[in-house]
C-alpha atoms as a PDB file:
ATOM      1  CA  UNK A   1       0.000   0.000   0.000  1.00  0.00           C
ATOM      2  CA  UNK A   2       1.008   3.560  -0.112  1.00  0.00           C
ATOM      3  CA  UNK A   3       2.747   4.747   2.861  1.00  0.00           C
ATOM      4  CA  UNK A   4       3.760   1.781   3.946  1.00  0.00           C
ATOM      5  CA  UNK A   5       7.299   0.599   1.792  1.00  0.00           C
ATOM      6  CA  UNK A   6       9.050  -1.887   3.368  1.00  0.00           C
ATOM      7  CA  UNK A   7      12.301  -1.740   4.900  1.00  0.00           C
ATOM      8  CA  UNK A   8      14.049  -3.148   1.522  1.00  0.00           C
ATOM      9  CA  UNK A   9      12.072  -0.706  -0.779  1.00  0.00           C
ATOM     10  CA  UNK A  10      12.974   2.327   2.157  1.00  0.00           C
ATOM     11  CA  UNK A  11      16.920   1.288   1.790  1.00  0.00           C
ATOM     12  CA  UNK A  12      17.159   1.185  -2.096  1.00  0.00           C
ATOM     13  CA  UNK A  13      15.432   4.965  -2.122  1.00  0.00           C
ATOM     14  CA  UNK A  14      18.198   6.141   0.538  1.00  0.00           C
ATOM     15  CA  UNK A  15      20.632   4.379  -1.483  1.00  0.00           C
ATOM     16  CA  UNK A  16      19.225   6.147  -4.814  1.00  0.00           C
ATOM     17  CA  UNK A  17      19.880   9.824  -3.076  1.00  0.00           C
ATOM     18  CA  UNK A  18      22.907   9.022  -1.704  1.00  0.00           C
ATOM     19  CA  UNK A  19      23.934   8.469  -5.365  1.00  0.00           C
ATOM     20  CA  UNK A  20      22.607  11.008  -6.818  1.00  0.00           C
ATOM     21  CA  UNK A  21      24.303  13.037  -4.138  1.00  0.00           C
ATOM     22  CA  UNK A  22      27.602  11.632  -4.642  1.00  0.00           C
ATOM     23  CA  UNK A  23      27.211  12.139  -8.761  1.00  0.00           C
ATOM     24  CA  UNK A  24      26.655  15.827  -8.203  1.00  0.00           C
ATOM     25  CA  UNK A  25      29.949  15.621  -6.043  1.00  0.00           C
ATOM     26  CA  UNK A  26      32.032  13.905  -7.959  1.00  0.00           C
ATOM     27  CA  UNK A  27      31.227  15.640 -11.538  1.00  0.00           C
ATOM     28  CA  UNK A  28      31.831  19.091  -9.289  1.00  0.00           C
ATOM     29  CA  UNK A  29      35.150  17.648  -8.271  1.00  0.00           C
ATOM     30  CA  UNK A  30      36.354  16.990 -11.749  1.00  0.00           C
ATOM     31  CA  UNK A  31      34.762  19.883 -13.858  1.00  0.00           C
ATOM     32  CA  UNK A  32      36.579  22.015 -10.948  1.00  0.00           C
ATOM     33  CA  UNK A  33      39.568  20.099 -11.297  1.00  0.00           C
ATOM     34  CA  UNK A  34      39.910  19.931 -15.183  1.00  0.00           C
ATOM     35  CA  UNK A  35      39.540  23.284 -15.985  1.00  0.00           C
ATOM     36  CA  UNK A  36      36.686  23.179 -17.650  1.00  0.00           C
ATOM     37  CA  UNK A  37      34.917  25.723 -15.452  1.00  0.00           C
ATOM     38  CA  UNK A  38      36.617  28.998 -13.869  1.00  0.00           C
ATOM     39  CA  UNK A  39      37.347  29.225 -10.678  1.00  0.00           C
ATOM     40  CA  UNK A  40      35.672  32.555 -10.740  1.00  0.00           C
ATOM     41  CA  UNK A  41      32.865  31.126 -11.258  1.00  0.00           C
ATOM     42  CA  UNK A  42      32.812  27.897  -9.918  1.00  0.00           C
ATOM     43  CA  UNK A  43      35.144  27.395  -7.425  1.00  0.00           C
ATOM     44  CA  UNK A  44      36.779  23.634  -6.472  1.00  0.00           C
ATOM     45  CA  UNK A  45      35.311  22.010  -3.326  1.00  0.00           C
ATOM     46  CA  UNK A  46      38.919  22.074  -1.847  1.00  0.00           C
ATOM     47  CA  UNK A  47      39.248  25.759  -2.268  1.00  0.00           C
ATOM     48  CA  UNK A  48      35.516  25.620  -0.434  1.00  0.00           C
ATOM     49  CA  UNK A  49      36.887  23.938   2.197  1.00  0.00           C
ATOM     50  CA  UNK A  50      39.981  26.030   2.674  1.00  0.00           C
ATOM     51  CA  UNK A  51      38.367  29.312   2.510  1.00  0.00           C
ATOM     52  CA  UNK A  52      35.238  27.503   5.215  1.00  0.00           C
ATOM     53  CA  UNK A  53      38.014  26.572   7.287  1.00  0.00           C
ATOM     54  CA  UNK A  54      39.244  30.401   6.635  1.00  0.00           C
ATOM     55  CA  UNK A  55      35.924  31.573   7.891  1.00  0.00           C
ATOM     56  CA  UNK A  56      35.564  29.251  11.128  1.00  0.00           C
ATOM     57  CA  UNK A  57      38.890  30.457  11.943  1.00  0.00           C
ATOM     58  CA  UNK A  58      38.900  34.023  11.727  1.00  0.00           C
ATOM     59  CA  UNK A  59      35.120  34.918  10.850  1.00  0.00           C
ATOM     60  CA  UNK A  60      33.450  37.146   8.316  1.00  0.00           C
ATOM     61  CA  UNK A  61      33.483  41.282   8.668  1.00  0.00           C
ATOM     62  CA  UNK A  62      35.171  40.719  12.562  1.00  0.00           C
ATOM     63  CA  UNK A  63      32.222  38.512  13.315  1.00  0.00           C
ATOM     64  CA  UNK A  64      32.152  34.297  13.649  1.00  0.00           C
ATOM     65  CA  UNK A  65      30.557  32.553  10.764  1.00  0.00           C
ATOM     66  CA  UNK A  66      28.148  31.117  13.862  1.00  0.00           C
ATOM     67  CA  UNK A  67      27.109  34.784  14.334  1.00  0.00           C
ATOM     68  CA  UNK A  68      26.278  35.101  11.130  1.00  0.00           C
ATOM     69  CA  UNK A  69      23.948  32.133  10.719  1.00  0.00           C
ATOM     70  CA  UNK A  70      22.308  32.279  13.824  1.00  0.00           C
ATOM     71  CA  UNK A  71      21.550  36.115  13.294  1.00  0.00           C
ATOM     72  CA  UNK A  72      19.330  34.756  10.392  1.00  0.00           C
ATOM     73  CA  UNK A  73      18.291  31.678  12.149  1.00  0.00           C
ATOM     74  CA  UNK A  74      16.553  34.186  14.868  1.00  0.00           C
ATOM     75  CA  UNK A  75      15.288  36.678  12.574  1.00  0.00           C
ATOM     76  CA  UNK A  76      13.541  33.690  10.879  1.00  0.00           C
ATOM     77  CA  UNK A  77      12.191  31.886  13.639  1.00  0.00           C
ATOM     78  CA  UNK A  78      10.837  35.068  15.613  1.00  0.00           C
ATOM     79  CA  UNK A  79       9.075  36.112  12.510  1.00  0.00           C
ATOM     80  CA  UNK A  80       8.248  33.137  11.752  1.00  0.00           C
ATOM     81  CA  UNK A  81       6.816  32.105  15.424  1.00  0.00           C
ATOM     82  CA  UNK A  82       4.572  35.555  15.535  1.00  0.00           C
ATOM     83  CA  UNK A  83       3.064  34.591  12.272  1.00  0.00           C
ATOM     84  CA  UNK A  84       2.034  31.117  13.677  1.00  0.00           C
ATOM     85  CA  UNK A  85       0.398  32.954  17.142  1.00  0.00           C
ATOM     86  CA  UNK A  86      -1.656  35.658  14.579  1.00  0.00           C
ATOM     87  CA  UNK A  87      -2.062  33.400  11.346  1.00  0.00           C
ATOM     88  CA  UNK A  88      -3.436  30.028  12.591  1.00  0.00           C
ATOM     89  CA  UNK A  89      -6.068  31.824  14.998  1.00  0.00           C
ATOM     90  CA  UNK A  90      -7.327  34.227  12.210  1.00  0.00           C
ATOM     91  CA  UNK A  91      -6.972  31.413   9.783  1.00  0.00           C
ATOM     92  CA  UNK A  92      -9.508  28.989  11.730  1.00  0.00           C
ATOM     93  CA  UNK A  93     -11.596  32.044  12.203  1.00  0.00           C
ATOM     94  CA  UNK A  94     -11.917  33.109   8.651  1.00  0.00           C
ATOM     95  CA  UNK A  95     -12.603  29.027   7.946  1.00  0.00           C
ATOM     96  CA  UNK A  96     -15.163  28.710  10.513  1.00  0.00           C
ATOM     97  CA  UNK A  97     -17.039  32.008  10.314  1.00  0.00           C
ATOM     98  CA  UNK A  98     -18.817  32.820   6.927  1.00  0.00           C
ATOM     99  CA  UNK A  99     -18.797  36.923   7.532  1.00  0.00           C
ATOM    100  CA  UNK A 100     -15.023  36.295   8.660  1.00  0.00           C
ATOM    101  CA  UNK A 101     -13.905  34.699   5.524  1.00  0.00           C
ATOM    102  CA  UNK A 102     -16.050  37.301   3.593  1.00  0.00           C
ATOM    103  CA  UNK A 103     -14.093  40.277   5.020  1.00  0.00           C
ATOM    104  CA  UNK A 104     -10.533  38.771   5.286  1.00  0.00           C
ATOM    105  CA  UNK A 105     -10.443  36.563   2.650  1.00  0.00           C
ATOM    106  CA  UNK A 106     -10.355  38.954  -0.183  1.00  0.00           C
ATOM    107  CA  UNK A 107      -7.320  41.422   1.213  1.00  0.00           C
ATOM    108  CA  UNK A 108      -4.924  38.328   2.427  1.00  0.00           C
ATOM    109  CA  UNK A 109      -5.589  36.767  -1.152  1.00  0.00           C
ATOM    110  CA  UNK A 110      -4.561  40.066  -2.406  1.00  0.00           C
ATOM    111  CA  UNK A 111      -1.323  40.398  -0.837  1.00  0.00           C
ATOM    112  CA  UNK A 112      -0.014  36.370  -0.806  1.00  0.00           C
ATOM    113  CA  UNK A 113       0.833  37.020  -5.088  1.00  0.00           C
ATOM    114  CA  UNK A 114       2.978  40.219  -3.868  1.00  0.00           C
ATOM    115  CA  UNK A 115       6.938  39.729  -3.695  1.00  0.00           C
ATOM    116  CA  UNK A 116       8.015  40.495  -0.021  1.00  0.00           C
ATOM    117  CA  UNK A 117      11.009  42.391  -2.041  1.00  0.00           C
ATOM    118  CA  UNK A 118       8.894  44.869  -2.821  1.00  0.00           C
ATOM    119  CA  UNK A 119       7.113  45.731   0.189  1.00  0.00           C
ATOM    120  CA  UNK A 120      10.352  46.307   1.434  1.00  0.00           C
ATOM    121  CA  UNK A 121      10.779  50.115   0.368  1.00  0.00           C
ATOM    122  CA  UNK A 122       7.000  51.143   2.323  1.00  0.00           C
ATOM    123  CA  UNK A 123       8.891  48.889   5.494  1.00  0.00           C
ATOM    124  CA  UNK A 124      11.373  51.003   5.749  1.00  0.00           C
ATOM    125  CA  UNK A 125       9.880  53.713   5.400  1.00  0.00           C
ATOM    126  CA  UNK A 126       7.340  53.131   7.952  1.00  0.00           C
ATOM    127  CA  UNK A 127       9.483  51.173  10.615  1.00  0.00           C
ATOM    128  CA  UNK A 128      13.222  52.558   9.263  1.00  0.00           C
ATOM    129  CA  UNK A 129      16.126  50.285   9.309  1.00  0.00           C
ATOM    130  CA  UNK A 130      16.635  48.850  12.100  1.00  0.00           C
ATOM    131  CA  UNK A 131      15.729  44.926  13.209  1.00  0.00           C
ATOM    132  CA  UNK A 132      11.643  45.161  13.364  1.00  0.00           C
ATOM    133  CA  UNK A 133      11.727  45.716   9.397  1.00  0.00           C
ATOM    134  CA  UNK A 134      13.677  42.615   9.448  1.00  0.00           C
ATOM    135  CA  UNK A 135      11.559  40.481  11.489  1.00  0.00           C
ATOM    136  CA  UNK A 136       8.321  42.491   9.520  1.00  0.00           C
ATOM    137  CA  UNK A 137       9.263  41.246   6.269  1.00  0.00           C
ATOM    138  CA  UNK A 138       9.387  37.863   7.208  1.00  0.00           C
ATOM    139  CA  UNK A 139       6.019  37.945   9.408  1.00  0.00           C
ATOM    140  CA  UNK A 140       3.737  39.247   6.903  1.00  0.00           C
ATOM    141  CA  UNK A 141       4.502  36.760   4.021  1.00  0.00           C
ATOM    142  CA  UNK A 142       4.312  33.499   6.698  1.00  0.00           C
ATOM    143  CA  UNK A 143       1.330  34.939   8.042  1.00  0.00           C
ATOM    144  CA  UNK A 144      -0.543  34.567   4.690  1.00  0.00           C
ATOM    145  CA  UNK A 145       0.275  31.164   3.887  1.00  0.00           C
ATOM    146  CA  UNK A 146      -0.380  29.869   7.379  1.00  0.00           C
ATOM    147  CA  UNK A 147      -3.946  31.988   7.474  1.00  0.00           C
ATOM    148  CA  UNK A 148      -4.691  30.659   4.367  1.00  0.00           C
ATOM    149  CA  UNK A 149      -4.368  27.242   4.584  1.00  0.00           C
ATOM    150  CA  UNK A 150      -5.666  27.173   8.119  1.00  0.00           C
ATOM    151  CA  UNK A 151      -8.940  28.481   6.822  1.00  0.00           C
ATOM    152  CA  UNK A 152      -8.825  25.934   4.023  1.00  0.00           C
ATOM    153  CA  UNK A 153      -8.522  23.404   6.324  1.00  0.00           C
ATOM    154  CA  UNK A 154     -11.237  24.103   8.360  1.00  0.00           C
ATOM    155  CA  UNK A 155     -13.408  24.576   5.715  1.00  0.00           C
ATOM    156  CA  UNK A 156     -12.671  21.091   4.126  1.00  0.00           C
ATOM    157  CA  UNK A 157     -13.982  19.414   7.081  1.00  0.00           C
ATOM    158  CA  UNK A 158     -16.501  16.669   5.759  1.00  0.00           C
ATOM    159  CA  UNK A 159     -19.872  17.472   7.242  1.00  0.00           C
ATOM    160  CA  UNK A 160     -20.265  14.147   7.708  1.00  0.00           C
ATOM    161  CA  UNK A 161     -18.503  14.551  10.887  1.00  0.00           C
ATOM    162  CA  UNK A 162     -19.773  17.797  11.998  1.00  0.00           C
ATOM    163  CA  UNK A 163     -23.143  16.140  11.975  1.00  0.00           C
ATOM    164  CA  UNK A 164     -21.702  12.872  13.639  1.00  0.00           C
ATOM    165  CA  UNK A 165     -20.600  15.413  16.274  1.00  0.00           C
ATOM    166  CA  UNK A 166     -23.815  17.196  16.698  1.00  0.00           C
ATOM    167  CA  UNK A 167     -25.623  14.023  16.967  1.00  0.00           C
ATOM    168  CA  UNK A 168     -23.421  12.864  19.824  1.00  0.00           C
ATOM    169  CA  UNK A 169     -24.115  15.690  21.744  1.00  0.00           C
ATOM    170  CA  UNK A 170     -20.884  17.688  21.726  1.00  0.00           C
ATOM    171  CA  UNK A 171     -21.082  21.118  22.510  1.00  0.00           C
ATOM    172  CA  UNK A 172     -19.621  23.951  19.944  1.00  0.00           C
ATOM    173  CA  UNK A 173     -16.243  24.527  21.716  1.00  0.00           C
ATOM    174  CA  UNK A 174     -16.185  20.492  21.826  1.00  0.00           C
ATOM    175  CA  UNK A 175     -16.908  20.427  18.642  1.00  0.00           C
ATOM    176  CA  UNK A 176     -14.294  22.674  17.392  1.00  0.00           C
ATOM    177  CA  UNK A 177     -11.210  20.891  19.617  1.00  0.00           C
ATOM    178  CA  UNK A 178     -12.168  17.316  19.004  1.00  0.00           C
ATOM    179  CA  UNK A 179     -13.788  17.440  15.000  1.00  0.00           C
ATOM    180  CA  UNK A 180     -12.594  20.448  13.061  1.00  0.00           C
ATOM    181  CA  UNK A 181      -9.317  21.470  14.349  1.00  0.00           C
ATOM    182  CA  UNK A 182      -7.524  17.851  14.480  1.00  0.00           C
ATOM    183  CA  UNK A 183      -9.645  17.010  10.604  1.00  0.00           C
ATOM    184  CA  UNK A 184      -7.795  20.552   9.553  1.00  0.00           C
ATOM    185  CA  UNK A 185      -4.361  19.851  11.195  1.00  0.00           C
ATOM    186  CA  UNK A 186      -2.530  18.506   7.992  1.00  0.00           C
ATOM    187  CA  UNK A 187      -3.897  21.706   5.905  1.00  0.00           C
ATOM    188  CA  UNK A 188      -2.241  24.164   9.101  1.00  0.00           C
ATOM    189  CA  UNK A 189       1.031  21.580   8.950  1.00  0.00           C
ATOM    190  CA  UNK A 190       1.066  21.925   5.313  1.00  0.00           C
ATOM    191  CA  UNK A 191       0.876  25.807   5.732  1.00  0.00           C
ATOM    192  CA  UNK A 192       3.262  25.782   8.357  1.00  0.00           C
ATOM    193  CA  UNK A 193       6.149  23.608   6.810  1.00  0.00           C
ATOM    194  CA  UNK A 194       5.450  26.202   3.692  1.00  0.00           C
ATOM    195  CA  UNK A 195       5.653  29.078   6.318  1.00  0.00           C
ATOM    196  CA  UNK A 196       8.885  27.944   7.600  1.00  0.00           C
ATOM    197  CA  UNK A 197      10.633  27.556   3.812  1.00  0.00           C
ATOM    198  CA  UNK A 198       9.051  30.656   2.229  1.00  0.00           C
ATOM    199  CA  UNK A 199      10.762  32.723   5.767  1.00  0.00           C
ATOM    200  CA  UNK A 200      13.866  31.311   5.312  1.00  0.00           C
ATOM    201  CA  UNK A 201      14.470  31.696   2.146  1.00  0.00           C
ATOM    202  CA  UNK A 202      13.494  35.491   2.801  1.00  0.00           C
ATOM    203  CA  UNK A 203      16.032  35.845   5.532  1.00  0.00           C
ATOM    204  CA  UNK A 204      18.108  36.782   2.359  1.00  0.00           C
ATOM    205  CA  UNK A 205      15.605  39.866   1.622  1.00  0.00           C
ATOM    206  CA  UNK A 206      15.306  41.028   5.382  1.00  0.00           C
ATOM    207  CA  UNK A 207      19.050  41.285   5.675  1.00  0.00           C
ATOM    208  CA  UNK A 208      19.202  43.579   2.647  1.00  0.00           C
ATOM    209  CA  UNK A 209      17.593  46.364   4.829  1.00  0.00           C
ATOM    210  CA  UNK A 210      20.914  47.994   6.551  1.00  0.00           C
ATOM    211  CA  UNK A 211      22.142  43.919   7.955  1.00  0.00           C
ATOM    212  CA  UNK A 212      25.482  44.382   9.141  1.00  0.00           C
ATOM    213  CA  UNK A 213      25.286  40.377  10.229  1.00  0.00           C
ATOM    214  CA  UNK A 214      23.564  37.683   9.069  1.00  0.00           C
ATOM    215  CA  UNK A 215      23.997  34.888   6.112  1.00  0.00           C
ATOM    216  CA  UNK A 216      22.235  37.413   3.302  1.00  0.00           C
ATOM    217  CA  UNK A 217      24.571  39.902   4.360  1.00  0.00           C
ATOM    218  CA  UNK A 218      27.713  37.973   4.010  1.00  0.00           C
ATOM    219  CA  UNK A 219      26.177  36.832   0.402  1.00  0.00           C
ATOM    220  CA  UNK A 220      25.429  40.369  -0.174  1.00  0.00           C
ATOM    221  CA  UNK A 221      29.118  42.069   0.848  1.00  0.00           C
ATOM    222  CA  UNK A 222      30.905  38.812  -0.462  1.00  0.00           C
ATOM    223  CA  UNK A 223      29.663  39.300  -4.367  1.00  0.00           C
ATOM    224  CA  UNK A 224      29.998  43.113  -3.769  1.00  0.00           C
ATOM    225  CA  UNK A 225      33.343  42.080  -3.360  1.00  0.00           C
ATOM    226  CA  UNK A 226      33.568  39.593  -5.599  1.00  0.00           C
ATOM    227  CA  UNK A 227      34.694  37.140  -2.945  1.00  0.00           C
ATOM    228  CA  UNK A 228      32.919  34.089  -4.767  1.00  0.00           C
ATOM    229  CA  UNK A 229      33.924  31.580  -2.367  1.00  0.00           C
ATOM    230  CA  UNK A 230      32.193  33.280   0.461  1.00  0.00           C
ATOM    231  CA  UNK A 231      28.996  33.615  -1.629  1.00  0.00           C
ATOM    232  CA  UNK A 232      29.091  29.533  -2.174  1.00  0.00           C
ATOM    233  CA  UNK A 233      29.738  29.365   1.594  1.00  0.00           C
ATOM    234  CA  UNK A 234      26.880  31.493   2.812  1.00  0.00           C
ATOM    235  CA  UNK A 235      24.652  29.738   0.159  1.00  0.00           C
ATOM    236  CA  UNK A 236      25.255  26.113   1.347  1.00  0.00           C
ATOM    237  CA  UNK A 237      25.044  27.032   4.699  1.00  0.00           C
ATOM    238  CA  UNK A 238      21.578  28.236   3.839  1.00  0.00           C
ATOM    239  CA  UNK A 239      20.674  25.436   2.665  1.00  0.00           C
ATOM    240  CA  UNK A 240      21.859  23.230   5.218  1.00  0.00           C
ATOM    241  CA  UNK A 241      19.886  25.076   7.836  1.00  0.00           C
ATOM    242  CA  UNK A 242      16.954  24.321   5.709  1.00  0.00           C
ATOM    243  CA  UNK A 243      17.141  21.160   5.002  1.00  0.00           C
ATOM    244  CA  UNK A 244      17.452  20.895   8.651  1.00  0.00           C
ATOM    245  CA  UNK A 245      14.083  22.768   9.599  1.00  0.00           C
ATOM    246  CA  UNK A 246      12.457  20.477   7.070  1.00  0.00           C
ATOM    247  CA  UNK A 247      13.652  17.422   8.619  1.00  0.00           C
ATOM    248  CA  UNK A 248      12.625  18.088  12.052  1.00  0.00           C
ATOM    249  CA  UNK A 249       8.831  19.391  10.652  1.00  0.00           C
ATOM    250  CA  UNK A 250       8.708  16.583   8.833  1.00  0.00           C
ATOM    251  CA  UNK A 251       9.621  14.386  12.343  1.00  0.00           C
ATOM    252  CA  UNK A 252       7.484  16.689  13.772  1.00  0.00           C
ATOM    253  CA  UNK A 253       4.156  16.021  11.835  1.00  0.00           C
ATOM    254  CA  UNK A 254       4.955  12.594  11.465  1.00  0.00           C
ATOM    255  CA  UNK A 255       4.450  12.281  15.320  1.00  0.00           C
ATOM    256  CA  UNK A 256       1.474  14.684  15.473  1.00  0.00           C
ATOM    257  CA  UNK A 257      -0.391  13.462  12.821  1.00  0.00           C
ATOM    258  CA  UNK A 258       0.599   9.775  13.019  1.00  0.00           C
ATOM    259  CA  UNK A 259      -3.028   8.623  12.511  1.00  0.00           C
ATOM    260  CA  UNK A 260      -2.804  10.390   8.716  1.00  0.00           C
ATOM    261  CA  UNK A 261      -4.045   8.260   6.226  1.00  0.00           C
ATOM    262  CA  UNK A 262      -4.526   5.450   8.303  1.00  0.00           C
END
C-alpha cells in the first residue's frame, strides 16, 4: 500500500539519493579540477573547504561565521513564530465564520501574489532600518500562507462529521477541539512547513535592509566584493539550515499526525 514501503524498498530509495548526491559531487570535483569551469565562477570544493576553514577560523566582517547564521536563524524563527500565534487563529476564524472569511479573505488573497522584495521600500519607510523591518518582512509573508491554509482546512472538514458530532451531543467549543481542528491539522502543517521555507528563504531579503550580520549579508558584501567563495559558503550554509528545519517538521508532523491516512 502507499505509505507503507518496506524496509528493503525504504533502503534502495536512501541508497538512490545518496547516489545522486555523490554524482553531483564527484562531476563538481572533476569539472573544478579539469579546468573546464573557472574558478571565478565555480570554485573547487577544496578551495571551499579552505576558505570555510578560513571563515571558522577568523570569521566574516570581525564577526564568527556562527554569528552570522544564527543572526538569520533568529530573525527567521521570531518572525516566523509571531506569524504562527496571529495566522493560525485568524486562519480557523476566517474558515469557521462565513462573515469572517467574507471580510478577510479577499485582502490576504490580495497580498499572498505580492513579492516580499517589494514591500520592502513602504517597510522602511514606515518602521526605518533597524531589526523590526527585518523580522516584519518575514512575518507578513508566513502569516498569509499559514492563514490561508488554516482556513482551508477548516473549511474542508466533511460534514459528515460535523453532523456525527452534533448528533453525539458535543457542545460547539467540543466540537471545534475534538472534530474540526484535528480534521484541519494537515492543511495548518502543510501551511506551516510552507511558512517555515518561504521565511527562510526570505532571511536573504530582510538582511538587505541595513544587515550588518547575518547569512544574506555575508552573500550580499561577499559578491559586492567579488569574494565568490564566500557567496558559495553562505549559500550552502543556507541550505543546510533548511534542510534541517524540514527534517525536524517533517519528524514533527509525522508524530502529530501519526493517525494520517490510516
Amino acid at each position: 500500500m502507499i505509505g507503507q514501503e518496506p524496509l528493503s524498498n525504504s533502503g534502495r530509495y536512501l541508497g538512490l539519493s545518496f547516489l545522486s548526491v555523490a554524482s553531483l559531487l564527484l562531476t563538481w570535483l572533476l569539472v573544478t579540477n579539469a579546468g573546464l569551469v573557472s574558478a571565478k565562477v565555480l570554485p573547487s570544493p577544496q578551495a571551499l573547504a579552505h576558505e570555510l576553514y578560513s571563515l571558522i577560523i577568523t570569521g566574516y566582517t570581525g564577526k564568527p561565521l556562527w554569528a552570522h547564521a544564527l543572526a538569520s536563524l533568529i530573525r527567521t524563527l521570531v518572525g516566523l513564530i509571531a506569524a504562527l500565534l496571529v495566522g493560525i487563529p485568524v486562519g480557523l476564524l476566517m474558515g469557521a465564520s462565513r462573515v469572517a472569511g467574507a471580510l478577510l479573505t479577499p485582502p490576504f488573497s490580495f497580498l499572498r501574489p505580492v513579492p516580499a522584495i517589494a514591500l520592502i521600500p513602504l517597510i522602511i519607510l514606515y518602521f526605518g532600518i533597524g531589526e523590526f523591518s527585518k523580522i516584519f518582512v518575514i512575518f507578513i509573508t508566513a502569516s498569509l500562507y499559514i492563514i490561508l491554509n488554516a482556513a482551508a482546512g477548516v473549511k474542508s472538514v466533511p460534514q459528515d462529521l460535523i453532523r456525527a458530532g452534533i448528533n453525539m451531543g458535543l457542545s460547539r467549543r467540543q466540537l471545534f477541539t475534538h472534530v474540526i481542528l484535528p480534521a484541519s491539522a494537515p492543511y495548518i502543517m502543510t501551511g506551516i512547513k510552507t511558512a517555515t521555507a518561504v521565511s527562510w528563504a526570505l532571511v536573504v531579503a530582510s538582511e538587505l535592509i541595513a544587515a550588518q550580520v547575518g547569512l544574506g549579508y555575508v552573500i550580499m558584501d561577499a559578491a559586492t566584493f567579488y569574494r565568490i567563495p564566500d557567496v558559495y559558503i553562505a549559500i550552502a550554509i543556507i541550505g543546510l539550515i533548511g534542510l534541517a528545519l524540514e527534517t525536524l517538521e517533517t519528524y514533527a508532523e509525522n508524530r502529530l499526525l501519526h493517525w494520517r491516512g490510516k
